[in-house]
C-alpha atoms as a PDB file:
ATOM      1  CA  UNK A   1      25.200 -45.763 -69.026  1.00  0.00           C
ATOM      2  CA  UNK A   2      28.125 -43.956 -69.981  1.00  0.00           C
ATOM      3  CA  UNK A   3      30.947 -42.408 -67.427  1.00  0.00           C
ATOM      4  CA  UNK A   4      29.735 -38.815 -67.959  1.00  0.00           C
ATOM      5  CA  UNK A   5      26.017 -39.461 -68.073  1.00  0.00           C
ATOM      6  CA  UNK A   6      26.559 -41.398 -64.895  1.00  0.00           C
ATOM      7  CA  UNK A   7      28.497 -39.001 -63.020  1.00  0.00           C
ATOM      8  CA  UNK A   8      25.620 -36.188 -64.186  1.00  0.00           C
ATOM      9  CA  UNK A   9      23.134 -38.620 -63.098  1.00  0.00           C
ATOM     10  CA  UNK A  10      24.491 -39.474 -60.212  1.00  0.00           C
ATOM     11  CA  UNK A  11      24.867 -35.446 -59.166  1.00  0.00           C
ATOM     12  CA  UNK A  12      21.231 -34.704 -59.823  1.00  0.00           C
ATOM     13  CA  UNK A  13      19.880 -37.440 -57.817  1.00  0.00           C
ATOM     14  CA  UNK A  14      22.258 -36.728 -54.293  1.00  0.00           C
ATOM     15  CA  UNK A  15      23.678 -40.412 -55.361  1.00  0.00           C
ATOM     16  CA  UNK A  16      20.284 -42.517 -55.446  1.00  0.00           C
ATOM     17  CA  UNK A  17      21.637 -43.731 -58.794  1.00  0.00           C
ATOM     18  CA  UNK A  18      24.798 -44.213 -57.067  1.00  0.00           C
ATOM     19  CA  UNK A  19      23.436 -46.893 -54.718  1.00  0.00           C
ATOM     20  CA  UNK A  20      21.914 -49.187 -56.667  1.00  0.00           C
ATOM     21  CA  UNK A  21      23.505 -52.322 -56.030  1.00  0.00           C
ATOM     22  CA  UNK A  22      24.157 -54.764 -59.156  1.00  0.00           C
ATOM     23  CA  UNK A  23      24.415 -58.442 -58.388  1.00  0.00           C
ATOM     24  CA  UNK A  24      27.833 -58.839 -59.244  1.00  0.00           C
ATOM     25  CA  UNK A  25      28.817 -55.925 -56.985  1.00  0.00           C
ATOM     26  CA  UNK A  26      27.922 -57.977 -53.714  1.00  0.00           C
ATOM     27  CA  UNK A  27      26.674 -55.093 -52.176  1.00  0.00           C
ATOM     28  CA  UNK A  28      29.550 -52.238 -53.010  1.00  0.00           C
ATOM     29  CA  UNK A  29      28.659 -48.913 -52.585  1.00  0.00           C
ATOM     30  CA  UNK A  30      29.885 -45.887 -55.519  1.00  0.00           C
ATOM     31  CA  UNK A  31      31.656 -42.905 -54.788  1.00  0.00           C
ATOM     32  CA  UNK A  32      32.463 -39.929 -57.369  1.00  0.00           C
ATOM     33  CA  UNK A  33      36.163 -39.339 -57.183  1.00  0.00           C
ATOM     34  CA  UNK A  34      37.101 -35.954 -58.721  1.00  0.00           C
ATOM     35  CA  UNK A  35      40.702 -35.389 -59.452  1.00  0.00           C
ATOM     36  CA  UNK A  36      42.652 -32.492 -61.400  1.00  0.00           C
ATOM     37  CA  UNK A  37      44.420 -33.895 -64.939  1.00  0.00           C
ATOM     38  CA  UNK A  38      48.714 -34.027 -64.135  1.00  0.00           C
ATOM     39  CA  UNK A  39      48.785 -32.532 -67.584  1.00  0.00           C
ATOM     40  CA  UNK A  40      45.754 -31.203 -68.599  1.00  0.00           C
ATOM     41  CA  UNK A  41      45.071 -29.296 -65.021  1.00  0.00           C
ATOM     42  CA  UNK A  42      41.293 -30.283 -66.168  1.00  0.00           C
ATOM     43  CA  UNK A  43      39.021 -31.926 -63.116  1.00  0.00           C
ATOM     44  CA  UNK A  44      37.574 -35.306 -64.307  1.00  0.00           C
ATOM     45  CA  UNK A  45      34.993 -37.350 -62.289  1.00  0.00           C
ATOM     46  CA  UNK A  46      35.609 -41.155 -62.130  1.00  0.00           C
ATOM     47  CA  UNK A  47      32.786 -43.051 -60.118  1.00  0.00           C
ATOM     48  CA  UNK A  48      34.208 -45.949 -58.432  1.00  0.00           C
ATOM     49  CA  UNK A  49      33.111 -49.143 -55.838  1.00  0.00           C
ATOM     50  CA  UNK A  50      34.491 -48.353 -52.767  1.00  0.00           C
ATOM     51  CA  UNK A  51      35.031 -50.456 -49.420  1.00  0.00           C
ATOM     52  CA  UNK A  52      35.351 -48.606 -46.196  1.00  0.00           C
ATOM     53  CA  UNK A  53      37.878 -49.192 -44.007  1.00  0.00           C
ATOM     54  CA  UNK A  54      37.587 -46.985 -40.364  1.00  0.00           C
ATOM     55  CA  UNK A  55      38.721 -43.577 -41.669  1.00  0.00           C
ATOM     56  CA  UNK A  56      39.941 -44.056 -45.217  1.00  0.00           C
ATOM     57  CA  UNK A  57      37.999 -45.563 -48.526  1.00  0.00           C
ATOM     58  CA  UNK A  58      39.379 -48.584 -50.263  1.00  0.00           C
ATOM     59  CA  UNK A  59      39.404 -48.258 -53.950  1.00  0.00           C
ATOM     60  CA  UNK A  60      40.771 -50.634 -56.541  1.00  0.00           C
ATOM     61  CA  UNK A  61      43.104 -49.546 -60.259  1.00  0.00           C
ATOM     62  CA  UNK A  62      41.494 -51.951 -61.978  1.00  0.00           C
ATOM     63  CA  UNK A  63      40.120 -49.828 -65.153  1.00  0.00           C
ATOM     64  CA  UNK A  64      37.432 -52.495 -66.060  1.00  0.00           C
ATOM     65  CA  UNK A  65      40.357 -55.269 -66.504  1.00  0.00           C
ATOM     66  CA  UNK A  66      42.312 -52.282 -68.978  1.00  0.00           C
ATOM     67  CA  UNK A  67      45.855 -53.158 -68.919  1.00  0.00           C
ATOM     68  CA  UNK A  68      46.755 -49.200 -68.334  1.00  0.00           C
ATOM     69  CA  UNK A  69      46.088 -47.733 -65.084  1.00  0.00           C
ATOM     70  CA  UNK A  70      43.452 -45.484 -64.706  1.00  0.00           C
ATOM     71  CA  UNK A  71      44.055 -41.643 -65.196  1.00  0.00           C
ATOM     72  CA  UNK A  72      42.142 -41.007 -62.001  1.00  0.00           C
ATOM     73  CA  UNK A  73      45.535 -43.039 -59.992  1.00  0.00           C
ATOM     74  CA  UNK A  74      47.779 -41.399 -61.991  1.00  0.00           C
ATOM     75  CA  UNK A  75      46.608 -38.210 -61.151  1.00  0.00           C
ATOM     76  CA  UNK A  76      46.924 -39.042 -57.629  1.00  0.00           C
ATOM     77  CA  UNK A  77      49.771 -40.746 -57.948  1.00  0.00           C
ATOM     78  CA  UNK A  78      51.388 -37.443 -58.922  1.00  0.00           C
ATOM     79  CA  UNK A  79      49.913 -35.370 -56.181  1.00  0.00           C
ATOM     80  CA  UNK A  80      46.757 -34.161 -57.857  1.00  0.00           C
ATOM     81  CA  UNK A  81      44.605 -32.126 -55.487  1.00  0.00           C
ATOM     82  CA  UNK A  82      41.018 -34.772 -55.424  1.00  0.00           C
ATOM     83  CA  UNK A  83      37.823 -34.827 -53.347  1.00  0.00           C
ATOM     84  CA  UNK A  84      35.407 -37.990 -53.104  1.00  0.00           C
ATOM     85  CA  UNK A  85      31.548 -37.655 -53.057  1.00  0.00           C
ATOM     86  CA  UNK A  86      29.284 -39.938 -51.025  1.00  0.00           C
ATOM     87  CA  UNK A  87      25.634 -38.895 -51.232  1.00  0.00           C
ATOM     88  CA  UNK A  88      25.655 -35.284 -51.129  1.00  0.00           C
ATOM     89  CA  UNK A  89      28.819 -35.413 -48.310  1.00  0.00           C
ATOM     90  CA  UNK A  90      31.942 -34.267 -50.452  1.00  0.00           C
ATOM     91  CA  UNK A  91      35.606 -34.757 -48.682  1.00  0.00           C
ATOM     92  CA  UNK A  92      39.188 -33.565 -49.391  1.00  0.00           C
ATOM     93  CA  UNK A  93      41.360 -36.858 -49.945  1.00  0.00           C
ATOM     94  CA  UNK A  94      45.028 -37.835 -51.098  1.00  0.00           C
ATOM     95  CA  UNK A  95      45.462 -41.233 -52.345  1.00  0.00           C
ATOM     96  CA  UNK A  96      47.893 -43.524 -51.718  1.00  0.00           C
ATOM     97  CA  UNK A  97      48.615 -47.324 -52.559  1.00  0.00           C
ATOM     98  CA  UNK A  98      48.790 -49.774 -50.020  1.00  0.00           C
ATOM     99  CA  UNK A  99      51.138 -52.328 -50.398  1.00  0.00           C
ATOM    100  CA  UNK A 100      52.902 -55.569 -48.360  1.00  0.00           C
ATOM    101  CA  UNK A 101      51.078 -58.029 -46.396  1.00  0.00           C
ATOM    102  CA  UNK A 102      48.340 -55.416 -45.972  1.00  0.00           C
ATOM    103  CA  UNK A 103      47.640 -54.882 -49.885  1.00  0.00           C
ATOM    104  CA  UNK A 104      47.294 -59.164 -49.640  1.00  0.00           C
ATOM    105  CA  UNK A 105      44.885 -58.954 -46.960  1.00  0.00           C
ATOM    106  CA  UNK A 106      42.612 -56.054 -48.318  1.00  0.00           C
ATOM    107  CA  UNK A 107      42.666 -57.669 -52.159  1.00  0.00           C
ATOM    108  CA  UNK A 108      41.659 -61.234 -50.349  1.00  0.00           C
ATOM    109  CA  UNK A 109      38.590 -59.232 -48.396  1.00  0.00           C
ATOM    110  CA  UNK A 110      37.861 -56.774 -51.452  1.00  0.00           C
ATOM    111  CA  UNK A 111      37.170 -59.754 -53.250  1.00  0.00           C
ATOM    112  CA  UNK A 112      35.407 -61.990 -50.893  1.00  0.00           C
ATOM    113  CA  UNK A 113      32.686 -59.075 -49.972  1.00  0.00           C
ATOM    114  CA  UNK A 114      33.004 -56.286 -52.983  1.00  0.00           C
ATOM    115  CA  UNK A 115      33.640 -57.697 -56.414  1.00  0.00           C
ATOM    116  CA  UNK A 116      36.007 -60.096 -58.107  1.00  0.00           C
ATOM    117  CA  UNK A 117      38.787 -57.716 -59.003  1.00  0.00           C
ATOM    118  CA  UNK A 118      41.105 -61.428 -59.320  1.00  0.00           C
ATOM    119  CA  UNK A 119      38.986 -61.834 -62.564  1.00  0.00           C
ATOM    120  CA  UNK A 120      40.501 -58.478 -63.530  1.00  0.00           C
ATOM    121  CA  UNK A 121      44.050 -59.156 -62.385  1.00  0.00           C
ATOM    122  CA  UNK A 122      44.079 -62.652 -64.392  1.00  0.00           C
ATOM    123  CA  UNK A 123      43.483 -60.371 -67.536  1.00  0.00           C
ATOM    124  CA  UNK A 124      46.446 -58.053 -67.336  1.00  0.00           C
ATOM    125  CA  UNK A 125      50.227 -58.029 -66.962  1.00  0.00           C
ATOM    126  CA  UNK A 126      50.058 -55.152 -64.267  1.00  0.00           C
ATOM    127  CA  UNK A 127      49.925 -55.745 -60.785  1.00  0.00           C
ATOM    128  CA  UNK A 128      46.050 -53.993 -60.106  1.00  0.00           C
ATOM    129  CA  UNK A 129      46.749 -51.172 -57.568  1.00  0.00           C
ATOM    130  CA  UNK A 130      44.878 -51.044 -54.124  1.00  0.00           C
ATOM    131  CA  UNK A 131      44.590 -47.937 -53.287  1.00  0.00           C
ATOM    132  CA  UNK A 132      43.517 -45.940 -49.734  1.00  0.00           C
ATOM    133  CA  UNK A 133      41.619 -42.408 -49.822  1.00  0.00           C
ATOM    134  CA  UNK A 134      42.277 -40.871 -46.866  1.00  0.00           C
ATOM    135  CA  UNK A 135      40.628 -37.145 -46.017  1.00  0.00           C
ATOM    136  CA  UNK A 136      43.295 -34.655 -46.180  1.00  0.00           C
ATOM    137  CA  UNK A 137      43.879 -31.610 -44.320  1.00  0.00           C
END
């Protein structure tokens, strides 16, 4: 199904579509990030697997094994005001990349229990952003 159907799809149905769980997911759960274009100032939906992590979402820059990052972390990347949708429960977030020994242990566990983002990485000359949403004020 295609990005825009999905995210229209997903909308209509409080996220039942959302939740189903593919094999190869191991069990990932979708949210719909919305972020505002850096250039275009147009909002753009992006639905993504997420891990949670206490009060922040773990998301991976891994645009399908694309060797570009995704407009959705560039956006955030330069400040772009974004929300996340779980269900029919919509929150405020900023997004920012985690990095250092923690990155290294959140890629090993992302991969172990979400989906094998390494298959990704071996693809591509970038290093595959990790990336935390955390609700903003």
């Amino acid at each position: 199904m295609k990005r825009r159907a999905f995210v229209l799809v997903n909308r209509a149905t409080n996220a039942v579509v959302g939740r189903i769980r593919p094999r190869r997911f191991r069990g990932a759960d979708l949210l719909m990030l919305t972020t505002t274009g850096r250039k275009s100032g147009a909002q753009r939906t992006t639905p993504l697997i997420y891990m949670p992590d206490d009060d922040r979402w773990i998301v991976v820059a891994s645009n399908g094994g694309g060797d570009w990052e995704p407009g959705w972390w560039l956006n955030l990347k330069a400040g772009s005001a974004a929300e996340i949708a779980i269900g029919d429960v919509v929150t405020p977030v900023r997004g920012t990349e985690i990095t250092g020994a923690e990155r290294e242990q959140m890629w090993r566990t992302l991969n172990e229990k979400v989906f094998d983002f390494q298959g990704y990485q071996d693809k591509v000359s970038r290093r595959i952003a990790v990336v935390a949403l955390t609700p903003s004020a």
